[in-house]
Protein backbone atom coordinates (compact mmCIF):
# COMPACT_ATOMS: atom_id res chain seq x y z
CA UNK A 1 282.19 167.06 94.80
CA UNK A 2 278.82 166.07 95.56
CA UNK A 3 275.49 167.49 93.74
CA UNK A 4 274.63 169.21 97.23
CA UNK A 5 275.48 173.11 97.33
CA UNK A 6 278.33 172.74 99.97
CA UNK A 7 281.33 170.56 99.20
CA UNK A 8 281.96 167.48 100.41
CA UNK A 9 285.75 166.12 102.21
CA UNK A 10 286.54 162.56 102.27
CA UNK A 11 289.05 160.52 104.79
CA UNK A 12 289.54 156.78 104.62
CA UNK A 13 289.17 154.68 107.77
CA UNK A 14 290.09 151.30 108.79
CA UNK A 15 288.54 149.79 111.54
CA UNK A 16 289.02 146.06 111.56
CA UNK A 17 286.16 144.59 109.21
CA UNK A 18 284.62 146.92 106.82
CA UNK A 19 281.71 145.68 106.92
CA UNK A 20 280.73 147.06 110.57
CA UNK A 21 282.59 150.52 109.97
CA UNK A 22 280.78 151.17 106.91
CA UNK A 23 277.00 150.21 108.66
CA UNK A 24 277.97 152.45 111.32
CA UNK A 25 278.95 155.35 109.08
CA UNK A 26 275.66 154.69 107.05
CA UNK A 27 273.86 155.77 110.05
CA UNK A 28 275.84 158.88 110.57
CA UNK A 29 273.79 162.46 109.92
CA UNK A 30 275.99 164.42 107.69
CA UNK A 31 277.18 161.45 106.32
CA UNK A 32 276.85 161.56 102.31
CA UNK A 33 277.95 158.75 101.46
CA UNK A 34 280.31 155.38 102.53
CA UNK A 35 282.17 152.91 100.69
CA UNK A 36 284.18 149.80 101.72
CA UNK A 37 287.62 149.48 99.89
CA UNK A 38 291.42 148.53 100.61
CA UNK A 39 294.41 150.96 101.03
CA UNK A 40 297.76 151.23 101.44
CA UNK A 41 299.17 148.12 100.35
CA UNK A 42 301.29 147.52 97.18
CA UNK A 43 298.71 145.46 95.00
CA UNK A 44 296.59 147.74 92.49
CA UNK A 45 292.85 146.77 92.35
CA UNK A 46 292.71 144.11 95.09
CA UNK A 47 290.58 141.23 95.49
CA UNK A 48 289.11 140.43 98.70
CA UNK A 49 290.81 136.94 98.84
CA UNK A 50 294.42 138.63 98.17
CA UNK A 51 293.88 140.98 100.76
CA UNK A 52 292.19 138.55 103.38
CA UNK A 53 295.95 136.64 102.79
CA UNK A 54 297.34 139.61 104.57
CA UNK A 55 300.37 139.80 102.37
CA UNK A 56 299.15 142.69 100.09
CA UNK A 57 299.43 145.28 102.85
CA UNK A 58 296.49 146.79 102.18
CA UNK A 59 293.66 147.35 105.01
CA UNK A 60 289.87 146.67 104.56
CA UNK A 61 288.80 150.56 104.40
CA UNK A 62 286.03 152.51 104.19
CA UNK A 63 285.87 155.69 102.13
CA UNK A 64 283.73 158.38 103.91
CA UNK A 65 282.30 161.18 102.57
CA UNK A 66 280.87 163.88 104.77
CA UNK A 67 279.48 167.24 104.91
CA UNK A 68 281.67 169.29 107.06
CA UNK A 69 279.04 171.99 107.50
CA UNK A 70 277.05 169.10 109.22
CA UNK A 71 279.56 167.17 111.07
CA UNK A 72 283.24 167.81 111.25
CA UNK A 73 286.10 165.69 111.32
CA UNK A 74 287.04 165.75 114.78
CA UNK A 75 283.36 164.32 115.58
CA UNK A 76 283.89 161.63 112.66
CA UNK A 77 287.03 160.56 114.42
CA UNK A 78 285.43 160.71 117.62
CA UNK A 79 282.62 158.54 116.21
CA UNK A 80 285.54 155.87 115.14
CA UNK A 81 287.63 155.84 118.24
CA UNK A 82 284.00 154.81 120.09
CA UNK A 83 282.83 152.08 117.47
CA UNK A 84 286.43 150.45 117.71
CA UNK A 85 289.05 149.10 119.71
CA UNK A 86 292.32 151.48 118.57
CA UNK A 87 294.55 149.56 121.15
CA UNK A 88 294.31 145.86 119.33
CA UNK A 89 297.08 145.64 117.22
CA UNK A 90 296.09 144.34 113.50
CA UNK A 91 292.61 142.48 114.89
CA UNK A 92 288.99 143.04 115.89
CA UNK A 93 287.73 140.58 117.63
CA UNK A 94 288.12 137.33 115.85
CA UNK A 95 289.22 138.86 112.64
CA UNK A 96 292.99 138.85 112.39
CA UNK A 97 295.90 140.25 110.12
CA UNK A 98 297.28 143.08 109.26
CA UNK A 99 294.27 144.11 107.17
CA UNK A 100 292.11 144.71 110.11
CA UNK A 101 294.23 147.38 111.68
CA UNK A 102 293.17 150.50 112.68
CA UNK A 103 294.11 153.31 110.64
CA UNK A 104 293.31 156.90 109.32
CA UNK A 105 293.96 157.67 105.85
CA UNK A 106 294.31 161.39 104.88
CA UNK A 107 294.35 163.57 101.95
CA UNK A 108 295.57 166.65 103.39
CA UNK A 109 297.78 167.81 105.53
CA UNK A 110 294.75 169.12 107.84
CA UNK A 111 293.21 166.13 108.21
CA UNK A 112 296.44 164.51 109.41
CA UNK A 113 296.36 167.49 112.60
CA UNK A 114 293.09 166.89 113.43
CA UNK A 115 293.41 162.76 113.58
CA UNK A 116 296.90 163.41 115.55
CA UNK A 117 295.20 165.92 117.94
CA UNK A 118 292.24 163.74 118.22
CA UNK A 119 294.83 160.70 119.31
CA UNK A 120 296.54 162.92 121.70
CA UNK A 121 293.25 163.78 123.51
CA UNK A 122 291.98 160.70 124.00
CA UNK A 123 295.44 158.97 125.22
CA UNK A 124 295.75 161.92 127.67
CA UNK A 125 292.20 161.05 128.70
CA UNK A 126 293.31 157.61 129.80
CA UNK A 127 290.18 156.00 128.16
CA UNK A 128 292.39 153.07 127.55
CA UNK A 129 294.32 151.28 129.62
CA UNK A 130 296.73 150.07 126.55
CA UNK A 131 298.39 152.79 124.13
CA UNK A 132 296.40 153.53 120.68
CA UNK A 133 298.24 151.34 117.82
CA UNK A 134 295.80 153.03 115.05
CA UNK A 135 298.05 154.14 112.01
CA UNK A 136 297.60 157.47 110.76
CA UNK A 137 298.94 158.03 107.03
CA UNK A 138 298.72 159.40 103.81
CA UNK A 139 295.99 157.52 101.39
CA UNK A 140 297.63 155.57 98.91
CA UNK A 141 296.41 152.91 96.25
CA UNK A 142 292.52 152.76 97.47
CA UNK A 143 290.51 150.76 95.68
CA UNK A 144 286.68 150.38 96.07
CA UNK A 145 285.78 147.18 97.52
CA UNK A 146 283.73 144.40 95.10
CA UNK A 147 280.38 145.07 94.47
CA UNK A 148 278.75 141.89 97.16
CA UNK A 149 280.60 144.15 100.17
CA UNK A 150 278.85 147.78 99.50
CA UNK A 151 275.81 148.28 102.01
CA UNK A 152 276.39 144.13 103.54
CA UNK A 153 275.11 144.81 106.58
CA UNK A 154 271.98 146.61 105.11
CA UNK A 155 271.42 143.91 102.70
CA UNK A 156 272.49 141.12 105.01
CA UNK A 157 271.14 141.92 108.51
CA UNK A 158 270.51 138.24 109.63
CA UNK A 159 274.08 136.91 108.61
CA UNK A 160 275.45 135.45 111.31
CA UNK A 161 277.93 137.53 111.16
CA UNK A 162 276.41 140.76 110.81
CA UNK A 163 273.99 139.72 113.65
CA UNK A 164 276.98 139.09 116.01
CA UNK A 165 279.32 141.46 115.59
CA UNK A 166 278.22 144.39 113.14
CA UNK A 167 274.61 144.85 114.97
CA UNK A 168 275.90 145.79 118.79
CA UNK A 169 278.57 148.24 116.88
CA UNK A 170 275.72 149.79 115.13
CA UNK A 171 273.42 149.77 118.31
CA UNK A 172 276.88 151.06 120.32
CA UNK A 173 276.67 154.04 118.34
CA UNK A 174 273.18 154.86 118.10
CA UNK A 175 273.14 154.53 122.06
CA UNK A 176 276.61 156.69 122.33
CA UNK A 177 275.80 159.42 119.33
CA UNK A 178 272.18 159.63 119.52
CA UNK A 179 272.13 163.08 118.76
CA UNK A 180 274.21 162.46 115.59
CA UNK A 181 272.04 159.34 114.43
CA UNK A 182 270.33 159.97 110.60
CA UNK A 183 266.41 160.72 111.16
């Protein structure tokens, strides 16, 4: 629980590279904090060059911790489904593997309804032509993410990289969320 007076949830979210979820969910109001990590593979603790092998299982997470007086999961989700392509099947883009799939991580059994609901909705809305692949499962061995990966984009906004890629998903969702962007 955070120092703040109302408690805090947490779900885990892999969108392809963590590096662009994680500067999206930075700019996210209600948003308390994020943190890039790996999940649900079978190696404890991780290092970015197993996991960029793709034969630890894990996927390149990030940890988000909210304020659910101030946004609720269903609008985190919805925030995630926007910033992401659900329908590419372990990839984003260029980056490829298993790692980069697209997956919810829950803690609860709640959280698992709402992400399943949220799914439902938006393949009965036909916003995709191709049926969402994103895996929706229990958390299981996360592990934060080495200290050089925490805040990249902030600390490396002329990267090629993060210039390319990360930058139009932040500017997607500051044109798409406005409303929920942090002052």
């Amino acid at each position: 629980m955070s120092s703040s007076s109302s408690p805090t949830e947490t779900i885990v979210l892999g969108g392809g590279c963590f590096w662009c979820t994680e500067a999206v969910f930075d700019r996210v109001q209600g948003v308390v904090d994020v943190e890039s990590g790996y999940c649900n593979g079978q190696v404890v603790n991780p290092s970015y060059e197993q996991v960029c092998t793709g034969r630890t299982g894990h996927a390149e997470v990030v940890k988000v911790e909210f304020d659910p007086a101030a946004i609720s999961l269903r609008e985190i989700l919805e925030i995630f489904f926007v910033v992401h392509d659900p329908t590419s099947l372990n990839r984003q883009g260029n980056d490829v593997g298993t790692q980069y799939r697209s997956g919810i991580y829950y803690t609860s059994d709640a959280q698992k309804q709402v992400a399943e609901e949220v799914i439902r909705e938006i393949e009965a809305s036909k916003t995709y032509s191709a049926p969402i692949v994103t895996e929706v499962a229990p958390l299981a061995n996360y592990s934060a993410a080495e200290a050089y990966h925490q805040d990249y984009f902030l600390n490396n906004p002329n990267q090629g990289y993060c210039a390319f890629v990360v930058g139009p998903k932040v500017e997607k969702f500051q044109k798409t969320f406005a409303s929920r962007v942090k002052a």
